[in-house]
PDB file of N, CA and C in Angstrom:
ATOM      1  N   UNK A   1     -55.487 171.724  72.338  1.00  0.00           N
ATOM      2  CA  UNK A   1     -55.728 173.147  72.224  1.00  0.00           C
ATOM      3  C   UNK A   1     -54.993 173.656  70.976  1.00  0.00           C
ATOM      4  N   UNK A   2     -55.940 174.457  70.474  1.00  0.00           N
ATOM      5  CA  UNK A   2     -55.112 174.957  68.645  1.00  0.00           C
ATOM      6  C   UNK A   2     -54.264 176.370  69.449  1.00  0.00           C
ATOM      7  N   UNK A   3     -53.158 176.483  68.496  1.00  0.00           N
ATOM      8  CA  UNK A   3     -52.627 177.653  68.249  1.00  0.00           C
ATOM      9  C   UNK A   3     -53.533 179.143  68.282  1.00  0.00           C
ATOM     10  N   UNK A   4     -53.114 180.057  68.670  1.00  0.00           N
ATOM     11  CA  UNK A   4     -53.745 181.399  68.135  1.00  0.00           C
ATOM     12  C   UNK A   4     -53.064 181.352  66.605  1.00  0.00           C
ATOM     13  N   UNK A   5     -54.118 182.056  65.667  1.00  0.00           N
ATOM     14  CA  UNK A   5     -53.639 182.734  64.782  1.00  0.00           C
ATOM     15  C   UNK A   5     -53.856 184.059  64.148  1.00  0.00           C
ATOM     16  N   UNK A   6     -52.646 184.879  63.704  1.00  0.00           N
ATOM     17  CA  UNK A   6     -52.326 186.245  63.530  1.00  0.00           C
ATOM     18  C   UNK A   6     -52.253 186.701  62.572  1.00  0.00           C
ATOM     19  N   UNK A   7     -52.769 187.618  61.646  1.00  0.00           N
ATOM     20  CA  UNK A   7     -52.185 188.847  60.479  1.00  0.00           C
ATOM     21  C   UNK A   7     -51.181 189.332  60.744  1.00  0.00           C
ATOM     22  N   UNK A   8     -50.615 189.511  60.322  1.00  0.00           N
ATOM     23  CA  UNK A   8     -49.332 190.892  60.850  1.00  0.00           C
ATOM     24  C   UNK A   8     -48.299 191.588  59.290  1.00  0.00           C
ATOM     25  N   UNK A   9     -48.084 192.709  58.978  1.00  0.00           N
ATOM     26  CA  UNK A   9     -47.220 192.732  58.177  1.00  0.00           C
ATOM     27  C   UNK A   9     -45.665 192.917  58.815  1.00  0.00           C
ATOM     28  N   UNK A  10     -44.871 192.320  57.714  1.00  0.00           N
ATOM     29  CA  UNK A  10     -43.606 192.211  58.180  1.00  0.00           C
ATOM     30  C   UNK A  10     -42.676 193.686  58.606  1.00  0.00           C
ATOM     31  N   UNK A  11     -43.286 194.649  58.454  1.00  0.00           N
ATOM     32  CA  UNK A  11     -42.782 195.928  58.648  1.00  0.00           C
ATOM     33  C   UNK A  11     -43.263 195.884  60.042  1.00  0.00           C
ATOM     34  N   UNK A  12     -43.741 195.687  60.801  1.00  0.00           N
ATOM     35  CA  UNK A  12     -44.792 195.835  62.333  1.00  0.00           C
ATOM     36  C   UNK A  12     -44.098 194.468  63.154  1.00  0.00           C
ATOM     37  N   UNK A  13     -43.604 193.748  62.506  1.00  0.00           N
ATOM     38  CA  UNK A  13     -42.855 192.590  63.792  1.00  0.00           C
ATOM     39  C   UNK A  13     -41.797 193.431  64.334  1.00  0.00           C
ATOM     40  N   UNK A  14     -41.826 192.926  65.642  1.00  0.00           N
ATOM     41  CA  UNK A  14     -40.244 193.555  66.237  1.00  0.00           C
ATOM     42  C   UNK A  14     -39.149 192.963  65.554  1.00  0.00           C
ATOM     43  N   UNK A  15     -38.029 193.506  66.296  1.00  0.00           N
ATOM     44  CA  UNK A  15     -36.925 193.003  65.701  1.00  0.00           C
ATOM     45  C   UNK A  15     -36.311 191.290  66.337  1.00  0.00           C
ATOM     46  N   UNK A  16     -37.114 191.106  67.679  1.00  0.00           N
ATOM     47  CA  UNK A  16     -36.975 189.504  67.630  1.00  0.00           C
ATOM     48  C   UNK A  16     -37.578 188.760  66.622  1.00  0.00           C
ATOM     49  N   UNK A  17     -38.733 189.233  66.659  1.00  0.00           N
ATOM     50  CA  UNK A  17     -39.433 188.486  65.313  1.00  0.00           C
ATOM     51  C   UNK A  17     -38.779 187.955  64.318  1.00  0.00           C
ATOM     52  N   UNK A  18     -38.228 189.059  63.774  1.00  0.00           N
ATOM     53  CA  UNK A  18     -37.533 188.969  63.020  1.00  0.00           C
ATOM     54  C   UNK A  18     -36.217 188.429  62.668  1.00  0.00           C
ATOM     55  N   UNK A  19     -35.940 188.312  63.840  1.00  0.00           N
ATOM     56  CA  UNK A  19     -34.416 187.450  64.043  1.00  0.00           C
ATOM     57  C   UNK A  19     -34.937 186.032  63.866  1.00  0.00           C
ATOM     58  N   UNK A  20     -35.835 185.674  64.662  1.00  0.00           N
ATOM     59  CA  UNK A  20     -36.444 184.572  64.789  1.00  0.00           C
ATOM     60  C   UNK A  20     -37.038 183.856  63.273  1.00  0.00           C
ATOM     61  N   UNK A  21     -37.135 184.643  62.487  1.00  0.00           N
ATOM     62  CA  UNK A  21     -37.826 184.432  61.157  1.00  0.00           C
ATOM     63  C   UNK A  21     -36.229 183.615  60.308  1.00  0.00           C
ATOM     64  N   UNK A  22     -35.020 184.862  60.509  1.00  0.00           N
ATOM     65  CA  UNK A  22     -33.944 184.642  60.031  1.00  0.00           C
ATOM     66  C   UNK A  22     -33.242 183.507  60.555  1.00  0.00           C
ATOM     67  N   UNK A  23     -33.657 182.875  61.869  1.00  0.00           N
ATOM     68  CA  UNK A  23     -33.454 181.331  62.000  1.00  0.00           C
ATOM     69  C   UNK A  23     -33.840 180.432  61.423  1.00  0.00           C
ATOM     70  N   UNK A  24     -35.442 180.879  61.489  1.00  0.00           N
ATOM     71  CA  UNK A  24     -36.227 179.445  61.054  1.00  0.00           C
ATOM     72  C   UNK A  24     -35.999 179.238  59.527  1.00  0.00           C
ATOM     73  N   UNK A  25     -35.525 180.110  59.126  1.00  0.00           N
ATOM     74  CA  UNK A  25     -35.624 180.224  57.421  1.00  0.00           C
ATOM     75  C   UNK A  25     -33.873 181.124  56.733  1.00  0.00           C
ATOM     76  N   UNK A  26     -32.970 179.920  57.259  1.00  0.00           N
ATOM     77  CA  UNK A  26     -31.932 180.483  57.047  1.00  0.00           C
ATOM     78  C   UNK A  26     -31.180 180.581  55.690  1.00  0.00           C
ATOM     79  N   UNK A  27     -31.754 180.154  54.939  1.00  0.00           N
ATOM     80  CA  UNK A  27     -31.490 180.277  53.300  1.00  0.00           C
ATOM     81  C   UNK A  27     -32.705 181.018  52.860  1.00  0.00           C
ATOM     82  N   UNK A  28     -33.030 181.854  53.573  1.00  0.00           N
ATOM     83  CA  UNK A  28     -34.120 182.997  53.178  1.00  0.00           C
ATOM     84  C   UNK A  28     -35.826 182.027  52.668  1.00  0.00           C
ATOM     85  N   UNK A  29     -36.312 182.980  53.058  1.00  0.00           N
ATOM     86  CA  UNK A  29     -37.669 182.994  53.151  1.00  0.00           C
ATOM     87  C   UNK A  29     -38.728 182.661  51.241  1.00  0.00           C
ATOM     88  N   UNK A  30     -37.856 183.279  50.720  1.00  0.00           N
ATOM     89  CA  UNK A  30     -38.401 183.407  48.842  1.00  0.00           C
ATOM     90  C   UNK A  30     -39.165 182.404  48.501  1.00  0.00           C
ATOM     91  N   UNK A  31     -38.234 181.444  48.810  1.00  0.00           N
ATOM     92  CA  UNK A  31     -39.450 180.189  48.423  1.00  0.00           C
ATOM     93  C   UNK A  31     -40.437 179.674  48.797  1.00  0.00           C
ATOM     94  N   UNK A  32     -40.952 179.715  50.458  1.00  0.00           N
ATOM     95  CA  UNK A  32     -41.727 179.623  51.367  1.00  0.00           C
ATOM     96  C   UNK A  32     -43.065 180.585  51.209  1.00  0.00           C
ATOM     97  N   UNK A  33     -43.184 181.903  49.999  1.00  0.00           N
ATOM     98  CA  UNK A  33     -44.104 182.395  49.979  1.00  0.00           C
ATOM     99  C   UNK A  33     -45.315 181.942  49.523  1.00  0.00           C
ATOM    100  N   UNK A  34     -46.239 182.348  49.908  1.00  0.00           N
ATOM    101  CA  UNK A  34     -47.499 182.123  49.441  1.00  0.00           C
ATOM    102  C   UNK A  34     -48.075 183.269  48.873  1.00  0.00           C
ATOM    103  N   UNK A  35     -49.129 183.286  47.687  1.00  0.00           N
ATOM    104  CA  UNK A  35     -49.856 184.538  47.241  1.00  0.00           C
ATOM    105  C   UNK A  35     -51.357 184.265  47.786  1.00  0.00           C
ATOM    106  N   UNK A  36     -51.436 185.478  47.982  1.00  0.00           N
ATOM    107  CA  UNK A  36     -52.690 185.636  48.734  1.00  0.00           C
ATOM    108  C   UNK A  36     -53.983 186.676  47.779  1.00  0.00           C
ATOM    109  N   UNK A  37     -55.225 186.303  47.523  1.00  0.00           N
ATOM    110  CA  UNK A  37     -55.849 187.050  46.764  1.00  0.00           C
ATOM    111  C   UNK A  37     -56.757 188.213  48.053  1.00  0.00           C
ATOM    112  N   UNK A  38     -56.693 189.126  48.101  1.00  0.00           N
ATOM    113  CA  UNK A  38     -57.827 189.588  49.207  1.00  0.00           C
ATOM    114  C   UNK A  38     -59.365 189.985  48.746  1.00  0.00           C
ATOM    115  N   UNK A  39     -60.166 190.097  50.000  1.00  0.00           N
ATOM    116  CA  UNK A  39     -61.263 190.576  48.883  1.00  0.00           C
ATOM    117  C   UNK A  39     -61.902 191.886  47.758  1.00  0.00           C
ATOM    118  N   UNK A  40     -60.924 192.987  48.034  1.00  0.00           N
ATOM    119  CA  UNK A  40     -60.749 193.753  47.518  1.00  0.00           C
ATOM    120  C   UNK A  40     -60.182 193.907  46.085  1.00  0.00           C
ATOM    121  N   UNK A  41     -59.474 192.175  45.847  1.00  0.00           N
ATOM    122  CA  UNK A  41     -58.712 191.831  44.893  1.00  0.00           C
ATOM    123  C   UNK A  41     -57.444 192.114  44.657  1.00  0.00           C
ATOM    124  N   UNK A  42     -56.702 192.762  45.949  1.00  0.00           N
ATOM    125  CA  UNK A  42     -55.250 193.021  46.357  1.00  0.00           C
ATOM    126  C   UNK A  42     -54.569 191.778  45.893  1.00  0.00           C
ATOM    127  N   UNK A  43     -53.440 191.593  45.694  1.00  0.00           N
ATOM    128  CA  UNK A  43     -52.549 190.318  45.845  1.00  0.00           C
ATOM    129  C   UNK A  43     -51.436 190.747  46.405  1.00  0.00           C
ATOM    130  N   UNK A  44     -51.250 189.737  47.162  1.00  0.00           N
ATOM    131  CA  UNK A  44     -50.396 189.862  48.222  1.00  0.00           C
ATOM    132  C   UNK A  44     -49.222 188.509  48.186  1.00  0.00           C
ATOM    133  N   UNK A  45     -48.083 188.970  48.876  1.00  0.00           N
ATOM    134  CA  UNK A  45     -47.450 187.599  49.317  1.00  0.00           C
ATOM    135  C   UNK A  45     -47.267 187.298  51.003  1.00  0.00           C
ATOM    136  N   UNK A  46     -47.572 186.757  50.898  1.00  0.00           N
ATOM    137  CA  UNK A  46     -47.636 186.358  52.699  1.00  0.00           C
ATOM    138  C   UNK A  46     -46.291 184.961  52.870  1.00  0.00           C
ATOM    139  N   UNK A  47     -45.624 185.134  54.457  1.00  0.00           N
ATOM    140  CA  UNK A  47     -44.900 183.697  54.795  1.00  0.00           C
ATOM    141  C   UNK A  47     -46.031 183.017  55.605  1.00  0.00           C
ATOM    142  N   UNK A  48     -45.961 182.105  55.941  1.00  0.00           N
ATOM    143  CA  UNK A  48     -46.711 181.340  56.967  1.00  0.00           C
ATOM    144  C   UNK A  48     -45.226 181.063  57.564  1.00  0.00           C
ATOM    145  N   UNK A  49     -45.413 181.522  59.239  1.00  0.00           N
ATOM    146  CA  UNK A  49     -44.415 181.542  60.056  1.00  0.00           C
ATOM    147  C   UNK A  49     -44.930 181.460  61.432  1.00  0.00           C
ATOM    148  N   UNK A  50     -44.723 179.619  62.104  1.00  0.00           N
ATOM    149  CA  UNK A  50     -45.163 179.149  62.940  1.00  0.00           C
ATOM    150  C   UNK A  50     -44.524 179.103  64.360  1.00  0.00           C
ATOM    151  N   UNK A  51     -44.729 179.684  65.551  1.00  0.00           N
ATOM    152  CA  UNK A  51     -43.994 179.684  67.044  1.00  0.00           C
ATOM    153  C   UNK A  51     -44.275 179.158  67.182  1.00  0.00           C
ATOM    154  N   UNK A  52     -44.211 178.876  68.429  1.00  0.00           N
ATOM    155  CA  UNK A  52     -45.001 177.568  69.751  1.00  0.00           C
ATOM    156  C   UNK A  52     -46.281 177.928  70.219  1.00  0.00           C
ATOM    157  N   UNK A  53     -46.479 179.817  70.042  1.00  0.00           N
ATOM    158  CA  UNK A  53     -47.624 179.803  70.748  1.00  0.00           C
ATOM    159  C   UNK A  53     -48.563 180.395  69.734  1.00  0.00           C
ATOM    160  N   UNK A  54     -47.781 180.756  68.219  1.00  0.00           N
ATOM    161  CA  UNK A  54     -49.204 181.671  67.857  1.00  0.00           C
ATOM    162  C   UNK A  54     -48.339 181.427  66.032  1.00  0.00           C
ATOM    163  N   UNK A  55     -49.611 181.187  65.416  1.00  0.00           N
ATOM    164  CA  UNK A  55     -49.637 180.863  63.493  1.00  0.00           C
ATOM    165  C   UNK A  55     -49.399 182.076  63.180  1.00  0.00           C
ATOM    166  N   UNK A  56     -48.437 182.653  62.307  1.00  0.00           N
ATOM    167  CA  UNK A  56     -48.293 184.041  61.571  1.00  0.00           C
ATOM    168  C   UNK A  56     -48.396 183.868  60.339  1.00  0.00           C
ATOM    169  N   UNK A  57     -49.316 184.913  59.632  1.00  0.00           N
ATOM    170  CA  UNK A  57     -49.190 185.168  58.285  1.00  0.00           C
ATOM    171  C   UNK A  57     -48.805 186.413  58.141  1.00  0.00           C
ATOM    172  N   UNK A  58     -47.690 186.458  57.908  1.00  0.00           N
ATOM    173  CA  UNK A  58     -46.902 187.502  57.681  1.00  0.00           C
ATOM    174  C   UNK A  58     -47.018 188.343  56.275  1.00  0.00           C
ATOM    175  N   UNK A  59     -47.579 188.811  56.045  1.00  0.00           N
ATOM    176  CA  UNK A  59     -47.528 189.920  55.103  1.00  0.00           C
ATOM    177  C   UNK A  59     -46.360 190.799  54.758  1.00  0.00           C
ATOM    178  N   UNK A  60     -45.721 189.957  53.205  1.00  0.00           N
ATOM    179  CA  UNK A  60     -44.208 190.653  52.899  1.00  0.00           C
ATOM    180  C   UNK A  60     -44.460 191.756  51.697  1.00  0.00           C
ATOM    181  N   UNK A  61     -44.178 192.864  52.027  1.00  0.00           N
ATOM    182  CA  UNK A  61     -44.197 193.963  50.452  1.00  0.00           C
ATOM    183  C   UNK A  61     -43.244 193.834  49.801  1.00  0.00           C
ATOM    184  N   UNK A  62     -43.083 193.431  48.482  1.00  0.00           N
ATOM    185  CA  UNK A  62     -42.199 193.393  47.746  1.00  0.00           C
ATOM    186  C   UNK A  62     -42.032 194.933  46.873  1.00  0.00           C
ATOM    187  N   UNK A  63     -41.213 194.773  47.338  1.00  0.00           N
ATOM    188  CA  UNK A  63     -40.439 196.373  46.358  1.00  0.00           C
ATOM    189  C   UNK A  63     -40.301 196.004  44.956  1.00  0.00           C
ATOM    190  N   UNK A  64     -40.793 196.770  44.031  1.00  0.00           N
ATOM    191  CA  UNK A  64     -41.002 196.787  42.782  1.00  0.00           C
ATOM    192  C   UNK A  64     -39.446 197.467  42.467  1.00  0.00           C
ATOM    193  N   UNK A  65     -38.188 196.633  41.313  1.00  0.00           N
ATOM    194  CA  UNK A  65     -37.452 198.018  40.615  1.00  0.00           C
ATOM    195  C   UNK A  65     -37.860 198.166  39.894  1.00  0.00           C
ATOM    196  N   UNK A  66     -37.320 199.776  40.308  1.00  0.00           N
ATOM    197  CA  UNK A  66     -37.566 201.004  39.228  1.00  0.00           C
ATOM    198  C   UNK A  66     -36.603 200.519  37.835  1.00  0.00           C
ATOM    199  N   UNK A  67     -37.517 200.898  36.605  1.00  0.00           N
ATOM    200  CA  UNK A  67     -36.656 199.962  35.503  1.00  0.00           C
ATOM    201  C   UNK A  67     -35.701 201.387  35.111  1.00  0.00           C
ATOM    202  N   UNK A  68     -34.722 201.435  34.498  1.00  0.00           N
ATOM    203  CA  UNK A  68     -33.921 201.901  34.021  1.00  0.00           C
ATOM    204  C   UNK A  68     -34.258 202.545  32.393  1.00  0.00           C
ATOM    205  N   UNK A  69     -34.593 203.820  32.455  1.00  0.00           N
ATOM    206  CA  UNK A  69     -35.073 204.299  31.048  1.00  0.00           C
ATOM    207  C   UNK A  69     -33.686 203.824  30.072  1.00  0.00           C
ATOM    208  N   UNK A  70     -34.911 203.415  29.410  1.00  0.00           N
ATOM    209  CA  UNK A  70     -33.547 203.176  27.626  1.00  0.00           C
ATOM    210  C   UNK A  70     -33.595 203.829  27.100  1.00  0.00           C
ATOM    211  N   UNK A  71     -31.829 204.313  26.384  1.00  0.00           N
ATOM    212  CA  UNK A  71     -30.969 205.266  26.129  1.00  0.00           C
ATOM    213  C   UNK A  71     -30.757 204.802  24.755  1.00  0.00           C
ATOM    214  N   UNK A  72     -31.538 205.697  24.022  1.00  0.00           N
ATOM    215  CA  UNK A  72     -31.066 205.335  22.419  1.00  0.00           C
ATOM    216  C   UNK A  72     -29.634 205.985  22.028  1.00  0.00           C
ATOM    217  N   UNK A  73     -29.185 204.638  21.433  1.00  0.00           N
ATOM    218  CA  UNK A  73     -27.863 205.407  21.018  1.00  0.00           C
ATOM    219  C   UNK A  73     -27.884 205.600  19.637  1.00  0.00           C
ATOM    220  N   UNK A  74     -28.029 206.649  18.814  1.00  0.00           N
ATOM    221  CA  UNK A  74     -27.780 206.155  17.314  1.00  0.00           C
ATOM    222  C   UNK A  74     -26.403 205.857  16.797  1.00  0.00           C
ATOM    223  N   UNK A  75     -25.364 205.830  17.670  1.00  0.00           N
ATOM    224  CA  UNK A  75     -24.241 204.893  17.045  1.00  0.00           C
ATOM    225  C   UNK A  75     -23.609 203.861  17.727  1.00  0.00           C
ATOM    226  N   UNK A  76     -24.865 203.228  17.998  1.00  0.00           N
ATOM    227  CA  UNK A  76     -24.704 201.731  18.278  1.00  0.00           C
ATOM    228  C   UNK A  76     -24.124 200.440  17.459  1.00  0.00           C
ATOM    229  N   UNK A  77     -24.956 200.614  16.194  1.00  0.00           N
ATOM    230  CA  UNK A  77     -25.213 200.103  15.373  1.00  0.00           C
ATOM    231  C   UNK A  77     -23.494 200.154  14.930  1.00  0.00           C
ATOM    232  N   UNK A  78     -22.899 201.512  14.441  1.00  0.00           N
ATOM    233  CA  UNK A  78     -21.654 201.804  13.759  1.00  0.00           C
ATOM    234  C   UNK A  78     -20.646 201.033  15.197  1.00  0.00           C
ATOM    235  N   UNK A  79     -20.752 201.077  16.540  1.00  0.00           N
ATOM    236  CA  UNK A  79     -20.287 200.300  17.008  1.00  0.00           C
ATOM    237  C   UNK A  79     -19.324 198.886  16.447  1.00  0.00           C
ATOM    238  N   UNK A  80     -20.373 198.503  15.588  1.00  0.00           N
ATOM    239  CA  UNK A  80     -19.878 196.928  15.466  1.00  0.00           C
ATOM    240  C   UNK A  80     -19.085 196.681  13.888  1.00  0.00           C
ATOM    241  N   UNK A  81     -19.369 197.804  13.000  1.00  0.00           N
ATOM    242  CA  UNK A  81     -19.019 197.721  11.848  1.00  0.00           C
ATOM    243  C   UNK A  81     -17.461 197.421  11.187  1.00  0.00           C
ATOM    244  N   UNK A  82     -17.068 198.230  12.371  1.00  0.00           N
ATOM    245  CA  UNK A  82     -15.658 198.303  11.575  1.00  0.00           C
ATOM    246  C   UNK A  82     -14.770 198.230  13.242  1.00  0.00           C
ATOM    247  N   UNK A  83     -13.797 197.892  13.107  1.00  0.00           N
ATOM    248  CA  UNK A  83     -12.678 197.828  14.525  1.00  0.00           C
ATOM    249  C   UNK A  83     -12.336 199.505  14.557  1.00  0.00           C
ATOM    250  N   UNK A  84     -12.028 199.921  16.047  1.00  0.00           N
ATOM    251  CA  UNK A  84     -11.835 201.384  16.386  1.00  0.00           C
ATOM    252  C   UNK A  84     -10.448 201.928  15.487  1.00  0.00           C
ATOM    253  N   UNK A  85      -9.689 200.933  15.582  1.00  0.00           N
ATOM    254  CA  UNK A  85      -8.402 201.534  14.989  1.00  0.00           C
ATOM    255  C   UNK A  85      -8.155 202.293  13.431  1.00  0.00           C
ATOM    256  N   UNK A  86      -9.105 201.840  12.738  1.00  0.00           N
ATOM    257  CA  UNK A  86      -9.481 201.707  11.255  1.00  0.00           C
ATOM    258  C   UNK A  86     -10.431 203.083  10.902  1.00  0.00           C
ATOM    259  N   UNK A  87     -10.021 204.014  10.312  1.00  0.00           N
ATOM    260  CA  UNK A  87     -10.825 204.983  10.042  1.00  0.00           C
ATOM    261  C   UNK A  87     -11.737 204.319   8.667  1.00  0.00           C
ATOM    262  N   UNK A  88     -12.797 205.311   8.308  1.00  0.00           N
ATOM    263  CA  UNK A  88     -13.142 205.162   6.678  1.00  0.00           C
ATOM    264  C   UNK A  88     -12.334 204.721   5.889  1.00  0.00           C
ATOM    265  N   UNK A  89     -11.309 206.043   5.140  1.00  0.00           N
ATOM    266  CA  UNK A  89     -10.412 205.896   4.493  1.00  0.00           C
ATOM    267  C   UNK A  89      -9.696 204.433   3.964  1.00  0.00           C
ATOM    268  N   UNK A  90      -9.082 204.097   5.767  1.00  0.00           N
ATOM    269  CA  UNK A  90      -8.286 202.799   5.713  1.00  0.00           C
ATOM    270  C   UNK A  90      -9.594 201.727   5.127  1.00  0.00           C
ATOM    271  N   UNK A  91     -10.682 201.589   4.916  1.00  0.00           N
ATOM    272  CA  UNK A  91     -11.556 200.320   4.612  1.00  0.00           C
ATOM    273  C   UNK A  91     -11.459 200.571   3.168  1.00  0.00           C
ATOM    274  N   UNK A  92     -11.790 201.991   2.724  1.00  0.00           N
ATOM    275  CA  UNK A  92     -11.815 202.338   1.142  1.00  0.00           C
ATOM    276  C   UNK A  92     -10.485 201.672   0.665  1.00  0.00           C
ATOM    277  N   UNK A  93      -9.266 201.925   1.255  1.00  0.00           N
ATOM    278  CA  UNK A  93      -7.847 201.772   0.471  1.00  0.00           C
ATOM    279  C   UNK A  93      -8.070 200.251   0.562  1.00  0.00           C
ATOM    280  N   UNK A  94      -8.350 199.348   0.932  1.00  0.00           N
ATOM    281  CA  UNK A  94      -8.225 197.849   0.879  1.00  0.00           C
ATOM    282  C   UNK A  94      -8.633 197.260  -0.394  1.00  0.00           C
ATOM    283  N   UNK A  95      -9.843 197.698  -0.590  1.00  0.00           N
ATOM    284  CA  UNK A  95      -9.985 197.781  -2.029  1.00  0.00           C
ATOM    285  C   UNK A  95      -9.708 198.072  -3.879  1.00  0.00           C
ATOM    286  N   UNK A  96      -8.596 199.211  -3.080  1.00  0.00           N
ATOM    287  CA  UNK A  96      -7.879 199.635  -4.405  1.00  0.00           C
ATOM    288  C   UNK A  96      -6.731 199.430  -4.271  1.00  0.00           C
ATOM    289  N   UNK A  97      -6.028 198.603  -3.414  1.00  0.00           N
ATOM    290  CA  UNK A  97      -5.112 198.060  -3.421  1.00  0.00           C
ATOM    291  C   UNK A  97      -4.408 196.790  -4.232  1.00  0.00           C
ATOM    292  N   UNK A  98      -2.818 196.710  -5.024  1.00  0.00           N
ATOM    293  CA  UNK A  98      -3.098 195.798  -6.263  1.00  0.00           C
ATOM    294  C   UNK A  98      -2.547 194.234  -5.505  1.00  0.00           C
ATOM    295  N   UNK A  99      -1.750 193.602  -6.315  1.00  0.00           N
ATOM    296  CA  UNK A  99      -1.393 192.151  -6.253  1.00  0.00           C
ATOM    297  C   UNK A  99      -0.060 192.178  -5.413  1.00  0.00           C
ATOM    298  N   UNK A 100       0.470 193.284  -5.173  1.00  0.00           N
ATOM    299  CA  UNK A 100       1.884 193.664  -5.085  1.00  0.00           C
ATOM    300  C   UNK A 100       2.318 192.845  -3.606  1.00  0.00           C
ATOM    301  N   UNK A 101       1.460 192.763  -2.827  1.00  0.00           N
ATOM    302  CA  UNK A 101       2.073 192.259  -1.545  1.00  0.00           C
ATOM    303  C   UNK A 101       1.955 190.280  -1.606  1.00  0.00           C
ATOM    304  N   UNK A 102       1.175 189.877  -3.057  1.00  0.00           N
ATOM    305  CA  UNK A 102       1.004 188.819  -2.840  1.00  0.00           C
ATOM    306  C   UNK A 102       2.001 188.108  -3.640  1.00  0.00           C
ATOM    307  N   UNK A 103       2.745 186.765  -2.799  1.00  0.00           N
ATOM    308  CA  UNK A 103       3.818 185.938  -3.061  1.00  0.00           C
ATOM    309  C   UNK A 103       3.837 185.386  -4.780  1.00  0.00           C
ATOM    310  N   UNK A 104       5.041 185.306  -5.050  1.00  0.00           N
ATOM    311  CA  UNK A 104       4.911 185.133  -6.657  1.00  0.00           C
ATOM    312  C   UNK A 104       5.471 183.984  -6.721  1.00  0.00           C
ATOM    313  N   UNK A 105       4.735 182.833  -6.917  1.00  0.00           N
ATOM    314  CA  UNK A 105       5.463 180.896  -6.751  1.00  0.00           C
ATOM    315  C   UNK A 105       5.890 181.091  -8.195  1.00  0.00           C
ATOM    316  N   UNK A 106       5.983 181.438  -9.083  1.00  0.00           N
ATOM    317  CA  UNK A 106       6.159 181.477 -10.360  1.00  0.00           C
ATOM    318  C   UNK A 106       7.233 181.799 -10.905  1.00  0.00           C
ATOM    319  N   UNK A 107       7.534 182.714 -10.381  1.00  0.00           N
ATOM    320  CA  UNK A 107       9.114 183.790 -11.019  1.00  0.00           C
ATOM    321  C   UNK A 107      10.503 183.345 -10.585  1.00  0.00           C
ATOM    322  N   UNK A 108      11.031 182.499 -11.124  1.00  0.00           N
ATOM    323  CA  UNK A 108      12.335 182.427 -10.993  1.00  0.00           C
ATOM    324  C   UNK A 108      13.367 183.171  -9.605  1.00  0.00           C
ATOM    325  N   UNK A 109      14.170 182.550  -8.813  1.00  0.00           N
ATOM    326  CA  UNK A 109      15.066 182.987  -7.955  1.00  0.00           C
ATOM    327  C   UNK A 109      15.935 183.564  -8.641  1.00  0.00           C
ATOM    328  N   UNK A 110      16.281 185.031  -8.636  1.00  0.00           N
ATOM    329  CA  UNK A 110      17.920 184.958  -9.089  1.00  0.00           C
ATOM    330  C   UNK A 110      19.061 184.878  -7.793  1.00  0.00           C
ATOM    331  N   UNK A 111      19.499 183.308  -8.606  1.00  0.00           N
ATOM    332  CA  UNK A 111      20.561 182.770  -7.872  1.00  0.00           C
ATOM    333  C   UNK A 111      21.594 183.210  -8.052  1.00  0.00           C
ATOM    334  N   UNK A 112      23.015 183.463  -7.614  1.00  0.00           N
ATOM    335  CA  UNK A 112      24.314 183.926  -7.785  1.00  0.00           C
ATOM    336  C   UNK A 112      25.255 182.104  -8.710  1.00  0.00           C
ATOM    337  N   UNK A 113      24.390 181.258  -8.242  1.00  0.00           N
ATOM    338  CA  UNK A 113      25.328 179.792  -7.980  1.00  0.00           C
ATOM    339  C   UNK A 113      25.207 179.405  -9.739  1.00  0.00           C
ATOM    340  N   UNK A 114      24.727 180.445 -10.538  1.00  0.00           N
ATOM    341  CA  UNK A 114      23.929 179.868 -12.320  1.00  0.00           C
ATOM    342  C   UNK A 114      25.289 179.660 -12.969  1.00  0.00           C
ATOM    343  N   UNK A 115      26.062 178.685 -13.324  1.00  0.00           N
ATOM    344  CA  UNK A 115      26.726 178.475 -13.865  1.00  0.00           C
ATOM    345  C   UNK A 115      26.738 177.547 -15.414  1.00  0.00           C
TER     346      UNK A 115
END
């Protein structure tokens, strides 16, 4: 003797059902789906979810997210240019700055010991 088999969407099972689903499929259900074309040309995802006494094709709605409008920033870009600490100014002065801080291997020590 075959099984009965059922439509049902997953919003309309009771809540044993549903417990029962969360047994049989205890690392969740996601992968177990099937897509379904209807004749209307709906697509659907359905589980196939089997009792002892009756075949379910469960009909799951997947919730679409809502995407997140993008936020133009126009100083994004200046973001990355320069480090926060550093105004204008300080980038201009680097440039007109002379030799003065750089080590001189060249110039003589004056020693006290010149005898």
């Amino acid at each position: 003797m075959s099984k009965r088999r059922a439509i049902i969407s997953y919003d309309k099972l009771t809540i044993e059902q549903k417990k029962q689903i969360l047994r049989d499929f205890p690392d969740g259900y996601i992968n177990h789906l099937t897509t379904i074309k209807t004749p209307t040309g709906e697509v659907l995802d359905a589980l196939v979810w089997e009792t002892d006494e009756v075949i379910y094709l469960v009909k799951i709605t997947k919730i679409q997210p809502k995407a997140k409008p993008v936020v133009e920033d126009d100083d994004f870009d200046d973001d990355f240019d320069k480090p926060d600490d550093l105004k204008d100014d300080d980038l201009d002065d680097d440039d007109d700055q002379s030799d003065d801080d750089d080590f001189a291997d060249d110039e003589p020590a004056d020693d006290e010991d010149e005898d």
